[in-house]
C-alpha atoms as a PDB file:
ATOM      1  CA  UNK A   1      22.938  24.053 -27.082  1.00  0.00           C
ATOM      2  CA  UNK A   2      24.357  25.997 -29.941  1.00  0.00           C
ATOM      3  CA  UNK A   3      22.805  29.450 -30.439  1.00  0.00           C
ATOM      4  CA  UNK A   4      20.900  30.788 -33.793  1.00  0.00           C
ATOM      5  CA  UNK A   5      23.416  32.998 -35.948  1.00  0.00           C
ATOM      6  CA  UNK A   6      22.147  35.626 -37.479  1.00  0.00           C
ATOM      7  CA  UNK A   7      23.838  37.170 -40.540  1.00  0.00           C
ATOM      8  CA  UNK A   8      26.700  35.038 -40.003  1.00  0.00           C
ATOM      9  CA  UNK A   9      30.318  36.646 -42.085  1.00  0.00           C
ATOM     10  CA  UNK A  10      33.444  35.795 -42.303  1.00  0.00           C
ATOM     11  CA  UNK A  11      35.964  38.699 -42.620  1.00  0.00           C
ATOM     12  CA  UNK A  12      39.619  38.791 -43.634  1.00  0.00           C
ATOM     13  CA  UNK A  13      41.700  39.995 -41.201  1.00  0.00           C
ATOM     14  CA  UNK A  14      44.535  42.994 -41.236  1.00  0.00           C
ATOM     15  CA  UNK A  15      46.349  44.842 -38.672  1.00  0.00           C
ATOM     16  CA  UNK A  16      43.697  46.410 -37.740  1.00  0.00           C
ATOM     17  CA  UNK A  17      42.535  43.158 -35.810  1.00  0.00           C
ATOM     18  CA  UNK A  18      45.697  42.656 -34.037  1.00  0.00           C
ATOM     19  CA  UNK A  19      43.462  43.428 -30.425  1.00  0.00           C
ATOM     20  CA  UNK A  20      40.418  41.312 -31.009  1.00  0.00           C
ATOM     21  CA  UNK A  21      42.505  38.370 -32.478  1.00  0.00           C
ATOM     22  CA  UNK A  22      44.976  38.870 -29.439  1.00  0.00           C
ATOM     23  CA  UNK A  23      41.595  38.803 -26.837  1.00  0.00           C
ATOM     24  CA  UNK A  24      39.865  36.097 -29.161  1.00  0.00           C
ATOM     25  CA  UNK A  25      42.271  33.792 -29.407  1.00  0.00           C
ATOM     26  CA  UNK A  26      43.087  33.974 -25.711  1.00  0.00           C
ATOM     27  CA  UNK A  27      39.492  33.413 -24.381  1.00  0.00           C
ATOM     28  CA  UNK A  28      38.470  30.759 -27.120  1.00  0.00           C
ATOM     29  CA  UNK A  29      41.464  28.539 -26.177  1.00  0.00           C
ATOM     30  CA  UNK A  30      41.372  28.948 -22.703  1.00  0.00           C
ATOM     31  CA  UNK A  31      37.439  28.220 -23.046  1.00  0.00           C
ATOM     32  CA  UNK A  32      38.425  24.746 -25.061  1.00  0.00           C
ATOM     33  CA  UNK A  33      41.236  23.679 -22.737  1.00  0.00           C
ATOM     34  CA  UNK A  34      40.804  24.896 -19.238  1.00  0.00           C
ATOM     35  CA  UNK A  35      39.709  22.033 -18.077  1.00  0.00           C
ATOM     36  CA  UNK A  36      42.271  19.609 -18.796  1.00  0.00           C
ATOM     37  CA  UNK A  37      45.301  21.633 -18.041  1.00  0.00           C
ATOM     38  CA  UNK A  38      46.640  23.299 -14.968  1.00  0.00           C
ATOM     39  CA  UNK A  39      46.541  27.084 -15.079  1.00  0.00           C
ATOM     40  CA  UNK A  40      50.266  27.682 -15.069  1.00  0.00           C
ATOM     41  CA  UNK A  41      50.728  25.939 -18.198  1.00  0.00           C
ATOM     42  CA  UNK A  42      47.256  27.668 -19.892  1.00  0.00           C
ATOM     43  CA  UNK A  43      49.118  31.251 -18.944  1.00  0.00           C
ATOM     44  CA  UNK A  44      52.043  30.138 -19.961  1.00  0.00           C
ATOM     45  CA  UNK A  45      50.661  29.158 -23.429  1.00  0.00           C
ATOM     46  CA  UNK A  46      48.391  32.253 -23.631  1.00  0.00           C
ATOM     47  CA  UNK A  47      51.043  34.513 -23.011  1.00  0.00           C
ATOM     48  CA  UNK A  48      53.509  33.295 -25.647  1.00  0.00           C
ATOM     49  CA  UNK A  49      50.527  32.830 -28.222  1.00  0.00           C
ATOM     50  CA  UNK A  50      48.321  35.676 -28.264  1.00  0.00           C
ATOM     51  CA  UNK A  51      50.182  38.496 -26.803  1.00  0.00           C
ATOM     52  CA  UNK A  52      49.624  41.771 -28.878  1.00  0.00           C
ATOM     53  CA  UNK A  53      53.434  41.272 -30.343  1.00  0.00           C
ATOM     54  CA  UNK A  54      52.659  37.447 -31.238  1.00  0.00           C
ATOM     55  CA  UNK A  55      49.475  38.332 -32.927  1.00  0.00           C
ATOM     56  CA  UNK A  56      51.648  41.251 -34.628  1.00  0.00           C
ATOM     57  CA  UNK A  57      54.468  39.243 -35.782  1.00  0.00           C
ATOM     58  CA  UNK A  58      51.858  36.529 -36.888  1.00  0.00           C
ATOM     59  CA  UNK A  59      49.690  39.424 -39.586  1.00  0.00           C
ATOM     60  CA  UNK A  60      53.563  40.921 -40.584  1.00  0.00           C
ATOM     61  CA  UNK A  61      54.404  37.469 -42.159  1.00  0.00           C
ATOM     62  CA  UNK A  62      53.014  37.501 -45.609  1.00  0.00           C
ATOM     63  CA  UNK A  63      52.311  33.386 -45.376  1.00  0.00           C
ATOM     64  CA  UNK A  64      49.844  33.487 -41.926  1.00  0.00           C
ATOM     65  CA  UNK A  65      46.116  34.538 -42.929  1.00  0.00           C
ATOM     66  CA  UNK A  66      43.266  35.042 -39.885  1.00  0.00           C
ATOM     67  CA  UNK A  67      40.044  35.250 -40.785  1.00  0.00           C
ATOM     68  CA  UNK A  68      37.243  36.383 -38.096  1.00  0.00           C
ATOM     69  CA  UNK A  69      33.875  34.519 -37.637  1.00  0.00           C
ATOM     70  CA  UNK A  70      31.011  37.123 -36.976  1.00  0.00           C
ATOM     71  CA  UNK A  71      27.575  36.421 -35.978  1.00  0.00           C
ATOM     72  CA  UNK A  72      24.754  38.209 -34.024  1.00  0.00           C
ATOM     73  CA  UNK A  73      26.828  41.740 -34.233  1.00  0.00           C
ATOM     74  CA  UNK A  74      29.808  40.054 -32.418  1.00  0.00           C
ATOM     75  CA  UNK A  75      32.540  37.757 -33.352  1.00  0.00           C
ATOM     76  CA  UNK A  76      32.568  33.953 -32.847  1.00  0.00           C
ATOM     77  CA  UNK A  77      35.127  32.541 -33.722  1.00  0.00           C
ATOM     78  CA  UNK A  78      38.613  32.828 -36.378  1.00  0.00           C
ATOM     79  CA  UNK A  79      40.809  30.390 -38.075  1.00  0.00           C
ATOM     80  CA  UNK A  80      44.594  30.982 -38.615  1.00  0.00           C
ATOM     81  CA  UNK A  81      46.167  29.533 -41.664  1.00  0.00           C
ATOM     82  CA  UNK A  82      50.018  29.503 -43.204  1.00  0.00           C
ATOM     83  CA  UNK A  83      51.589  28.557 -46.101  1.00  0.00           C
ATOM     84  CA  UNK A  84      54.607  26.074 -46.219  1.00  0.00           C
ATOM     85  CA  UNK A  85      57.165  25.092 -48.494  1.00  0.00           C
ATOM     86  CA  UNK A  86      56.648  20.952 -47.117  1.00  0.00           C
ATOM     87  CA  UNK A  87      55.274  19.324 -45.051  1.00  0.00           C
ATOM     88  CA  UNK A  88      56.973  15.691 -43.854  1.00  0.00           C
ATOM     89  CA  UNK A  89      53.949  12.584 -45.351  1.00  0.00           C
ATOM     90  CA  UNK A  90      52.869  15.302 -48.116  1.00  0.00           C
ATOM     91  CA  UNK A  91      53.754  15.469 -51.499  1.00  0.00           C
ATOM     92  CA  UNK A  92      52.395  18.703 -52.877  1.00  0.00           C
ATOM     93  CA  UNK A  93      52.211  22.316 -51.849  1.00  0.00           C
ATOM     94  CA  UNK A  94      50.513  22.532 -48.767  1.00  0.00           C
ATOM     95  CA  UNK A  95      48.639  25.520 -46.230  1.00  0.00           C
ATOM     96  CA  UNK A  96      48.294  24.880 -42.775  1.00  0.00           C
ATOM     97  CA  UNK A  97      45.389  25.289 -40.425  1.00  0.00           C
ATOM     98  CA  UNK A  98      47.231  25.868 -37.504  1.00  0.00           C
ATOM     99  CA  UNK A  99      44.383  27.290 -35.425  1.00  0.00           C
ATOM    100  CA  UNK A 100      40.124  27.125 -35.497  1.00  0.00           C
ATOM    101  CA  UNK A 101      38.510  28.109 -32.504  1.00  0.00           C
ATOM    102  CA  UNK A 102      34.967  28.991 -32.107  1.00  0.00           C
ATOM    103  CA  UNK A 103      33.242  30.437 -28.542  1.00  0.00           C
ATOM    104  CA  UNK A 104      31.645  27.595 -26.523  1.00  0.00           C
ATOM    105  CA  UNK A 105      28.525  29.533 -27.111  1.00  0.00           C
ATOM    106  CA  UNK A 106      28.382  29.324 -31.518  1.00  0.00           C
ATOM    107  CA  UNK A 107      29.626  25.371 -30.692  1.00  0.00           C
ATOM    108  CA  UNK A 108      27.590  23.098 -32.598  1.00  0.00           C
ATOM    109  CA  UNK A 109      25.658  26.318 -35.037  1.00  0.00           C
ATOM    110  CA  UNK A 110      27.314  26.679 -38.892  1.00  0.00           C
ATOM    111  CA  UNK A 111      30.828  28.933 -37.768  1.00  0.00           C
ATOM    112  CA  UNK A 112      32.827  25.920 -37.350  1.00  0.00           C
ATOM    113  CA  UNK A 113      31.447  24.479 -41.328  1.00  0.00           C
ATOM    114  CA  UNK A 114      32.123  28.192 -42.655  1.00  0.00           C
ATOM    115  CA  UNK A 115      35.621  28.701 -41.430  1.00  0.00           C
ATOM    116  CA  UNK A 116      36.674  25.120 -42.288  1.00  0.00           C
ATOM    117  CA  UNK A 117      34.586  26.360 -45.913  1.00  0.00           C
ATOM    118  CA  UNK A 118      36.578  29.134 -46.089  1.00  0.00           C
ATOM    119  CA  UNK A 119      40.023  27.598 -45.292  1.00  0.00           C
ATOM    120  CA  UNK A 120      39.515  24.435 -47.887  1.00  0.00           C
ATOM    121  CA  UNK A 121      38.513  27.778 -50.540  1.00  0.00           C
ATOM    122  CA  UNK A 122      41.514  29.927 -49.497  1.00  0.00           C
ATOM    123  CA  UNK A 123      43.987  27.346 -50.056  1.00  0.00           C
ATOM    124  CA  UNK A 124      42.280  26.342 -52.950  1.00  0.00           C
ATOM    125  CA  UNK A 125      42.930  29.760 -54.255  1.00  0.00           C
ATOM    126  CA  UNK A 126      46.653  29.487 -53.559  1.00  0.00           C
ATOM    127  CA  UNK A 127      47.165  26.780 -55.163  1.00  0.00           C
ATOM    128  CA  UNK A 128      47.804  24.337 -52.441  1.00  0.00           C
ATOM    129  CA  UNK A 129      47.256  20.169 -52.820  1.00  0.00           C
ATOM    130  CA  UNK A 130      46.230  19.655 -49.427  1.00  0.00           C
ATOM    131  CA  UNK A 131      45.120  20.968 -46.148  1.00  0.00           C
ATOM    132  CA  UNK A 132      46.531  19.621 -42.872  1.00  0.00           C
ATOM    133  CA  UNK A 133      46.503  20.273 -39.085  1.00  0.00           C
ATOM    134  CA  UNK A 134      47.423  18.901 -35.759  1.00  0.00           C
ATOM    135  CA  UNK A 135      45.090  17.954 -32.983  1.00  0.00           C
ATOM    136  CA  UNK A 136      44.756  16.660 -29.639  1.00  0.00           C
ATOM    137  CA  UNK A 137      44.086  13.249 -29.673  1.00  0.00           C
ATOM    138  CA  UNK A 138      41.609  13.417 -26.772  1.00  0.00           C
ATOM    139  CA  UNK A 139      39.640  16.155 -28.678  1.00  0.00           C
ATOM    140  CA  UNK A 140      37.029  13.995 -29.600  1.00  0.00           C
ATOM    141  CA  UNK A 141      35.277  16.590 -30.554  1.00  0.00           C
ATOM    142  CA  UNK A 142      37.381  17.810 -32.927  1.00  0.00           C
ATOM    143  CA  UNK A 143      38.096  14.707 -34.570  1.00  0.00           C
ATOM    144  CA  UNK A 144      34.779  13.994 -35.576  1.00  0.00           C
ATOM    145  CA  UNK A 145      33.970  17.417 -36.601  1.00  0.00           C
ATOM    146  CA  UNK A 146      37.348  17.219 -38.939  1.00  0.00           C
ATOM    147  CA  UNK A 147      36.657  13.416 -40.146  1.00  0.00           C
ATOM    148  CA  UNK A 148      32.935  14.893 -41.323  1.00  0.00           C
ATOM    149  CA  UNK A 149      34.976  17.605 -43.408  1.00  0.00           C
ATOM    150  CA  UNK A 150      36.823  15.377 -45.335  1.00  0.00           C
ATOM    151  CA  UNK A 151      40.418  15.220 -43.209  1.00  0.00           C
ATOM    152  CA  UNK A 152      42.240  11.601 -42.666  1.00  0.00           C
ATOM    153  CA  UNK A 153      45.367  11.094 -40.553  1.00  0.00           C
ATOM    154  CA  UNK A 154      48.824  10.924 -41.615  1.00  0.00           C
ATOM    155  CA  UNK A 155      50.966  10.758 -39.351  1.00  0.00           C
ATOM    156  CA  UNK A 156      51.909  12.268 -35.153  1.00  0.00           C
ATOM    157  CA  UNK A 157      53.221  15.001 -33.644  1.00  0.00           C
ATOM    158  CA  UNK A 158      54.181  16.309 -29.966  1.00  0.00           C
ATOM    159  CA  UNK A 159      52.763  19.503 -28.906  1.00  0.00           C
ATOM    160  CA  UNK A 160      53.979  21.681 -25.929  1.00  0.00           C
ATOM    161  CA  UNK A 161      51.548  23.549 -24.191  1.00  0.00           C
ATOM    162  CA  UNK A 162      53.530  25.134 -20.892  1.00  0.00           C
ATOM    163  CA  UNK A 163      55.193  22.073 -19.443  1.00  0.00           C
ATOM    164  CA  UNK A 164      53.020  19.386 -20.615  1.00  0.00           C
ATOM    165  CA  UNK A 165      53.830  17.321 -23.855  1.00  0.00           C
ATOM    166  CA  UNK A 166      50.410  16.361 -25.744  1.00  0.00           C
ATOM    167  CA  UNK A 167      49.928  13.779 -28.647  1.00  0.00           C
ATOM    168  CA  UNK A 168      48.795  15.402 -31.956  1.00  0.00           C
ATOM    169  CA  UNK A 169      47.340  13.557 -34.813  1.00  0.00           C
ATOM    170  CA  UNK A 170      48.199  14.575 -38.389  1.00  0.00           C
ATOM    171  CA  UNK A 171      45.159  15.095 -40.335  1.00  0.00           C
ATOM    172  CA  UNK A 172      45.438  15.887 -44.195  1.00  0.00           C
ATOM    173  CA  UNK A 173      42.106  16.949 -46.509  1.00  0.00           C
ATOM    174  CA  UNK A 174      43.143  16.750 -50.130  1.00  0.00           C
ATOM    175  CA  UNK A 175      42.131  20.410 -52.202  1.00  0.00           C
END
């Protein structure tokens, strides 16, 4: 059961988040995909993803953009988004969302509806076409949550996560 959020914000992020994005990102991933992958390759993942130099590199590079969920003096979740010159099945400029993760506990409150908000309003503001992302197939979850925003699929991808090769879907949300 999802909590209550009070005075829920969303906050762009700077360098100056380069710790809780690091710890945020590691704990809501693990959280989401523990369960359905062996521990070696969630380290392995975790490690490359949201060390303190990843997370670093990621807020140098003037096309990535985080933005923090907060909620009940805490923070519940982020969303990671990047610019790109094409994407293969779109015709038009384009912004990814490579990453939305929200803490099991805020699952199912508004965080998930005002990140995706404020994603689909950034990219507006950039001038990008569409919106598109990759997920899991077997993220069920996820797939209805992004079908009730608007996204449809375009296309596949393969995504490594330690040794194991998982099936993406292409979803694209016209801006």
């Amino acid at each position: 059961m999802a909590i209550d959020v009070i005075a829920p914000k969303i906050v762009s992020c700077s360098w100056k988040h380069q710790s809780l994005l690091a710890e945020l990102g590691a704990s809501t991933f693990y959280e989401t995909y523990s369960d359905q992958n062996s521990e070696e390759d969630m380290r392995s993942y975790i490690d490359q993803t949201y060390s303190l130099i990843a997370i670093e590199n990621n807020l140098a590079d003037p096309l990535v953009f985080y933005f923090v969920a907060y909620g009940n003096n805490k923070d519940l979740g982020f969303i990671k988004l990047k610019e790109l010159d094409a994407v293969d099945g779109l015709n038009g400029k384009t912004i990814e969302l490579e990453k939305i993760y929200v803490r099991k506990e805020a699952q199912g409150s508004q965080i998930a509806k005002m990140l995706m908000d404020t994603a689909i309003a950034f990219g507006k503001s950039k001038g990008n076409k569409f919106l598109y992302l990759g997920v899991w197939q077997e993220n069920f979850r996820a797939l209805a949550f992004y079908k009730k925003m608007g996204f449809s699929s375009f296309g596949t991808r393969q995504f490594q996560l330690g040794e194991r090769i998982c099936d993406d879907y292409l979803l694209k949300r016209d801006l």
